[in-house]
C-alpha atoms as a PDB file:
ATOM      1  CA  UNK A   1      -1.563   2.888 -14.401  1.00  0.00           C
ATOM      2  CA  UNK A   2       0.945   4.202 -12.326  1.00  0.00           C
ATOM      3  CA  UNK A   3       2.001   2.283  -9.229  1.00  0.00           C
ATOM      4  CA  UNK A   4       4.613   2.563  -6.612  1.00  0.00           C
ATOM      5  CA  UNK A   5       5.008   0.574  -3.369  1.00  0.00           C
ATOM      6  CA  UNK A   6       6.362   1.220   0.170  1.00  0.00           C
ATOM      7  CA  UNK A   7       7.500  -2.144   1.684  1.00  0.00           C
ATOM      8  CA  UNK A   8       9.409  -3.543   4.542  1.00  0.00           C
ATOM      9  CA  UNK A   9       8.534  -5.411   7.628  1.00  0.00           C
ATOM     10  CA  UNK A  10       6.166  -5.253  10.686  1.00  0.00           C
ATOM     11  CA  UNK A  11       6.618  -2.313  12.489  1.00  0.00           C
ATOM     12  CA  UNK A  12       8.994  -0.444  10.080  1.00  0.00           C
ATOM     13  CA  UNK A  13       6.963   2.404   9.302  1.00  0.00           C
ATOM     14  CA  UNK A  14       5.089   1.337   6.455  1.00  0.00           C
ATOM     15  CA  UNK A  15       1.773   2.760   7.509  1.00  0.00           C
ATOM     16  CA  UNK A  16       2.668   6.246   8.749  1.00  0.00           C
ATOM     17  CA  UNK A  17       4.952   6.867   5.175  1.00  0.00           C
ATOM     18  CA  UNK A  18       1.952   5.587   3.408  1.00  0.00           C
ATOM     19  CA  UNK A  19      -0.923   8.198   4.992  1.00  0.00           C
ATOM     20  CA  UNK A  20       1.863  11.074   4.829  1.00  0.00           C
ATOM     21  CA  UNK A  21       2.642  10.279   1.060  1.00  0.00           C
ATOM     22  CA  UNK A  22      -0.908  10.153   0.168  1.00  0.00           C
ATOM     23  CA  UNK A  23      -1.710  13.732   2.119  1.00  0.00           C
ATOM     24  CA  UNK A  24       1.785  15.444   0.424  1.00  0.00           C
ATOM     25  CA  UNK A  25       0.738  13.610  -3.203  1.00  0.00           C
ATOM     26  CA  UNK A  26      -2.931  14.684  -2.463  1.00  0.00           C
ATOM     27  CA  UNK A  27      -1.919  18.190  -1.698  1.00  0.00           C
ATOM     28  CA  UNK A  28      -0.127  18.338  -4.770  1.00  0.00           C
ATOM     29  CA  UNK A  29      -3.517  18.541  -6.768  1.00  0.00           C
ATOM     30  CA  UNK A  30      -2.342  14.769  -7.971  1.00  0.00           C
ATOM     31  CA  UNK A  31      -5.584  11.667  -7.432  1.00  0.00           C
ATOM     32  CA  UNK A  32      -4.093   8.609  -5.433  1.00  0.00           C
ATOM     33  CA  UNK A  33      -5.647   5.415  -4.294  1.00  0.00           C
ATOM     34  CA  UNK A  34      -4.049   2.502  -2.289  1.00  0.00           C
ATOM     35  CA  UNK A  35      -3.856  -0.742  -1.951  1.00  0.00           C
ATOM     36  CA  UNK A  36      -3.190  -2.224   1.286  1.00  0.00           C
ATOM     37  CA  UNK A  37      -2.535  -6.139   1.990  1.00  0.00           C
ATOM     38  CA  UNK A  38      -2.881  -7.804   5.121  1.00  0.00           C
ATOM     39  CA  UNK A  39      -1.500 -11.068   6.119  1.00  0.00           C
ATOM     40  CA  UNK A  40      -3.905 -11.653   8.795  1.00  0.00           C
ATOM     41  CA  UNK A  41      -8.166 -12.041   8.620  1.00  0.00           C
ATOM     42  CA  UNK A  42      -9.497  -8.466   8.511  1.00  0.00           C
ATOM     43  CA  UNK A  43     -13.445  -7.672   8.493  1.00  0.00           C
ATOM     44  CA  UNK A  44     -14.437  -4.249   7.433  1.00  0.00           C
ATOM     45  CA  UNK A  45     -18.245  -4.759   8.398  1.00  0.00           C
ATOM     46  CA  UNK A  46     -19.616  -6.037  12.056  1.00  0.00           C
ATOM     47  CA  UNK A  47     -21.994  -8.631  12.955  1.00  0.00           C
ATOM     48  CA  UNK A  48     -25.278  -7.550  13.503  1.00  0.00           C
ATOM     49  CA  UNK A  49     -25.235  -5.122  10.469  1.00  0.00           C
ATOM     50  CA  UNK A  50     -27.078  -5.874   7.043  1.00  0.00           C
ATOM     51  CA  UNK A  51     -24.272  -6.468   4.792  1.00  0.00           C
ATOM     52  CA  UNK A  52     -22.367  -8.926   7.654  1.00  0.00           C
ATOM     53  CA  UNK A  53     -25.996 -10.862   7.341  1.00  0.00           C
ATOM     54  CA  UNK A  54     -25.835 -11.018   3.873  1.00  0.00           C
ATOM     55  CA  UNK A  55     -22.057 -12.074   3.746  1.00  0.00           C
ATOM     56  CA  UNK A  56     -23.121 -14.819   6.698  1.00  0.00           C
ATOM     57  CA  UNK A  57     -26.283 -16.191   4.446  1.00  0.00           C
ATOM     58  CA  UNK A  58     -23.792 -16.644   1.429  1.00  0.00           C
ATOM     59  CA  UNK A  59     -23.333 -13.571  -0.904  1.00  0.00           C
ATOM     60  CA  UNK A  60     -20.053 -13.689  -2.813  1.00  0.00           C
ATOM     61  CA  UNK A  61     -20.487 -10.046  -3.334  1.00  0.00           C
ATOM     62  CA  UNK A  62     -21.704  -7.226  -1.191  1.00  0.00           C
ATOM     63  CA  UNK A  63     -21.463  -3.759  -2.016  1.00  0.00           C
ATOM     64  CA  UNK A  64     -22.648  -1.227   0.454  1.00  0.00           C
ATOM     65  CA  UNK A  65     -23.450   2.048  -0.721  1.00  0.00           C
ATOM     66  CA  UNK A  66     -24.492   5.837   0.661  1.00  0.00           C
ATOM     67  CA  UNK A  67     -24.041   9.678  -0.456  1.00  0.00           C
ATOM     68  CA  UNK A  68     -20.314   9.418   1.035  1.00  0.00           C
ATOM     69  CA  UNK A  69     -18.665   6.346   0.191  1.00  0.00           C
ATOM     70  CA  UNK A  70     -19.258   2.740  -1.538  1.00  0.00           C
ATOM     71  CA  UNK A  71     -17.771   0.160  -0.146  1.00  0.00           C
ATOM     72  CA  UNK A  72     -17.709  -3.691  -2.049  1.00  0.00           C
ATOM     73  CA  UNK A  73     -16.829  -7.233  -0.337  1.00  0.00           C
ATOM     74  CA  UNK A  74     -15.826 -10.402  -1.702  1.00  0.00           C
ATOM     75  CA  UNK A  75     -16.182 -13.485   0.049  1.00  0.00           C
ATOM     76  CA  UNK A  76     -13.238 -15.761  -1.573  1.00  0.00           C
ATOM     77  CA  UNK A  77     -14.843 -18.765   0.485  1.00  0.00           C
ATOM     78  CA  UNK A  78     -11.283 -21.076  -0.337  1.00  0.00           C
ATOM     79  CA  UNK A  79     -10.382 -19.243  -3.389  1.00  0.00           C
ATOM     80  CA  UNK A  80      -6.893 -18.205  -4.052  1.00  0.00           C
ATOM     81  CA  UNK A  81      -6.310 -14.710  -2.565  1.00  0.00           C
ATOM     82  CA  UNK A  82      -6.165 -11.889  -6.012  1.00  0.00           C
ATOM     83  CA  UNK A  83      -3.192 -11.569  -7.770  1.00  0.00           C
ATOM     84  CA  UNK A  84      -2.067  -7.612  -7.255  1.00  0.00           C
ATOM     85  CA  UNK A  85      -2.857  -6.660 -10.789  1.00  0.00           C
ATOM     86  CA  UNK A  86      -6.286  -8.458 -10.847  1.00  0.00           C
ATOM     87  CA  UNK A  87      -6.830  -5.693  -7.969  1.00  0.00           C
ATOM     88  CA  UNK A  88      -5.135  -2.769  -9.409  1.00  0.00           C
ATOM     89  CA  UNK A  89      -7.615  -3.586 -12.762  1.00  0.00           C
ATOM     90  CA  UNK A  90     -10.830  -3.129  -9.878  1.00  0.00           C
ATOM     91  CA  UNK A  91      -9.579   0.384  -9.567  1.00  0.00           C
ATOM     92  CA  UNK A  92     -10.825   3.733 -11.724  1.00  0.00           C
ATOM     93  CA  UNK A  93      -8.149   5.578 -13.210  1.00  0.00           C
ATOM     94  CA  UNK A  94      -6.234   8.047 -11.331  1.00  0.00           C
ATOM     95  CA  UNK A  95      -2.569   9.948 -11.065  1.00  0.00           C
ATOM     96  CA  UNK A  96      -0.925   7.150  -8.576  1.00  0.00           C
ATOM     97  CA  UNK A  97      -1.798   4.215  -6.762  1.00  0.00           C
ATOM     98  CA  UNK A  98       0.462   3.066  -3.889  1.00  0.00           C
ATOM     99  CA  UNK A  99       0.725  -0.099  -2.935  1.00  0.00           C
ATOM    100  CA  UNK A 100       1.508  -1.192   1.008  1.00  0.00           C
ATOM    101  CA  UNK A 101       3.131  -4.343   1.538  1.00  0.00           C
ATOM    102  CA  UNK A 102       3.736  -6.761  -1.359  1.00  0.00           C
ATOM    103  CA  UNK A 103       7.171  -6.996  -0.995  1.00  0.00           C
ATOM    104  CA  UNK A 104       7.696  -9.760  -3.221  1.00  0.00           C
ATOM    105  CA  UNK A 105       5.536  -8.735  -6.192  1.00  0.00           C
ATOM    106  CA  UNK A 106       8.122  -6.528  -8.591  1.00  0.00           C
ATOM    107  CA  UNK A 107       6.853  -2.996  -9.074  1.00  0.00           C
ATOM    108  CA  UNK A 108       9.036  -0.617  -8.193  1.00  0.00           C
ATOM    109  CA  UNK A 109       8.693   0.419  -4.249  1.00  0.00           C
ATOM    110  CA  UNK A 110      10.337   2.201  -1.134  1.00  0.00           C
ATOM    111  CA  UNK A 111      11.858   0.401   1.406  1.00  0.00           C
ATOM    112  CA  UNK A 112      10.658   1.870   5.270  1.00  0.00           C
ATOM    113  CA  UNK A 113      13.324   0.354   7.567  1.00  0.00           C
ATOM    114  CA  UNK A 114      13.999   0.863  11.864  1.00  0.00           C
ATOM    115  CA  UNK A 115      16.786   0.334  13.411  1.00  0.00           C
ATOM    116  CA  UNK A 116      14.991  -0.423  16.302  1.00  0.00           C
ATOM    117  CA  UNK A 117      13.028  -3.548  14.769  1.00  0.00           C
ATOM    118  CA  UNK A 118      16.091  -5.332  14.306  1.00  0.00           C
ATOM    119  CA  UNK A 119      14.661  -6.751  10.380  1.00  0.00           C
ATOM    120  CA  UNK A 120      17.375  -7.376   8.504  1.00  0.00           C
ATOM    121  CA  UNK A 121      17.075  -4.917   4.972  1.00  0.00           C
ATOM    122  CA  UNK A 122      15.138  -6.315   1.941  1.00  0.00           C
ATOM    123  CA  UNK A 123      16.842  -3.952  -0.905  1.00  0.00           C
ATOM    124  CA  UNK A 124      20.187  -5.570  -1.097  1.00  0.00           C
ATOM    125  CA  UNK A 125      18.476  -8.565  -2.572  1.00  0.00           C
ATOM    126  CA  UNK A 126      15.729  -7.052  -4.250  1.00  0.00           C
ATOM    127  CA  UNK A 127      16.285  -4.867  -7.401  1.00  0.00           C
ATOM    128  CA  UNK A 128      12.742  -3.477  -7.168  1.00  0.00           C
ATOM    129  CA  UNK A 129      13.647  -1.469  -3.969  1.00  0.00           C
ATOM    130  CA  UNK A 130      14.463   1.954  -5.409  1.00  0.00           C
ATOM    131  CA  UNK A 131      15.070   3.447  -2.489  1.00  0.00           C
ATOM    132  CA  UNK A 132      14.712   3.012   1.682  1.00  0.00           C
ATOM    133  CA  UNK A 133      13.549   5.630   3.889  1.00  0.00           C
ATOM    134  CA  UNK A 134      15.528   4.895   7.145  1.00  0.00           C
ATOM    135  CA  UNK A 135      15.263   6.422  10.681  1.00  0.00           C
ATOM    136  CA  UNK A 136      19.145   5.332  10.591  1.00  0.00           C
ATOM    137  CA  UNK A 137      22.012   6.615   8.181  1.00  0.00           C
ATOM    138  CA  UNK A 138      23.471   4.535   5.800  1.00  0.00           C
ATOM    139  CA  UNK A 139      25.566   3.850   2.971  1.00  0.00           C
ATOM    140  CA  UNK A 140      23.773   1.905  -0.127  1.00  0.00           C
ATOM    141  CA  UNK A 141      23.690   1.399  -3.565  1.00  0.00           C
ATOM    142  CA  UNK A 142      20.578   3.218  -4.196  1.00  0.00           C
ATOM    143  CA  UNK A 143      18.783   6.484  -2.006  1.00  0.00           C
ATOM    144  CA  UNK A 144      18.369   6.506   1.026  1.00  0.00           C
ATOM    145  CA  UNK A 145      16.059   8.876   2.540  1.00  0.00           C
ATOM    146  CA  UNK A 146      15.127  10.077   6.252  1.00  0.00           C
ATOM    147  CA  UNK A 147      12.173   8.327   7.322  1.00  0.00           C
ATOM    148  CA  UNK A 148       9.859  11.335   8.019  1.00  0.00           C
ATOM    149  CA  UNK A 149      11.592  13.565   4.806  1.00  0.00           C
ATOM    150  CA  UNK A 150       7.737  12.898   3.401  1.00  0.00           C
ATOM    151  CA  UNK A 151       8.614  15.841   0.778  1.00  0.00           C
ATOM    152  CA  UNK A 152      11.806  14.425  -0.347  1.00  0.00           C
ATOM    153  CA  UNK A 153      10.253  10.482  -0.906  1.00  0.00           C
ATOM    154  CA  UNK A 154       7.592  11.872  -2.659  1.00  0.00           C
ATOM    155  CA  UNK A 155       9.674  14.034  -4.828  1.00  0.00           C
ATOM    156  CA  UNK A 156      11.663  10.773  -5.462  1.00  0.00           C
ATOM    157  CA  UNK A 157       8.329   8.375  -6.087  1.00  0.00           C
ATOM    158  CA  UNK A 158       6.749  11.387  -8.650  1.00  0.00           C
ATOM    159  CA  UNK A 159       9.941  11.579 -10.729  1.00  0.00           C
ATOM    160  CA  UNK A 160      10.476   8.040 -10.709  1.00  0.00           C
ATOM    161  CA  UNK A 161       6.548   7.560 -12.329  1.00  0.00           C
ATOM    162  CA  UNK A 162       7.065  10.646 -14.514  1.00  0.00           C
ATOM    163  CA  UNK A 163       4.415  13.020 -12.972  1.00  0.00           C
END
């Protein structure tokens, strides 16, 4: 399968690259799916609602299905949180998958870096950053791309993959 990440810190962009990527890969006639990771407790179902119920009696699985989408939950109740590729096996087969986040699992991945955060850059020490898409100039070993040049990164993250 082919992956490709966008990383960096809070607040660097990673989420707005991400939804433009998938519409400009999308629009390209190319199937994408993503993989997101949080760092913080996230609930995608609301208390009150049959498949929270279930969860709260005890399922370890709930999936939660209609004509439009299917959606499945794990409880890990104290089990380790999934390795990346344990998830990326959960997915059908398609074109590209991006991944958001995971900066320190080693598939190759973009770099989104602000000035105005103040981060310090991940890709000097991390050979798996291909490239960063900056809102700031600058000089590095690798390409660097505008921030919102959403044609340009994709053209990059395509080649790189070989579609």
């Amino acid at each position: 399968m082919r992956v490709y990440g966008v990383t960096g810190w809070k607040n660097a962009g990673k989420t707005g690259l991400m939804e433009r990527l998938v519409t400009e890969i999308t629009g390209r006639g190319f199937s994408v799916s993503t993989v997101k990771h949080a760092h913080h407790t996230f609930d995608v179902d609301h208390p009150g609602k049959d498949s929270h119920r279930h969860r709260v009696a005890g399922a370890s699985e709930v999936i939660l299905a209609s004509r439009t989408r299917v959606a499945q939950m794990t409880e890990l109740r104290g089990a380790d949180e999934p390795a990346l590729s344990d998830l990326l096996a959960r997915l059908s087969p398609v074109d590209l998958v991006l991944i958001e986040g995971y900066k320190r699992d080693t598939h190759p991945k973009v770099e989104a870096w602000r000035a105005e955060t103040g981060n310090p850059l991940i890709a000097p020490g991390d050979p798996h950053i291909k490239a960063v898409a900056s809102d700031t100039p600058m000089d590095l070993d690798r390409p660097v791309f505008d921030l919102n040049d959403t044609k340009s990164i994709a053209d990059f993250i395509l080649s790189e993959v070989g579609l």
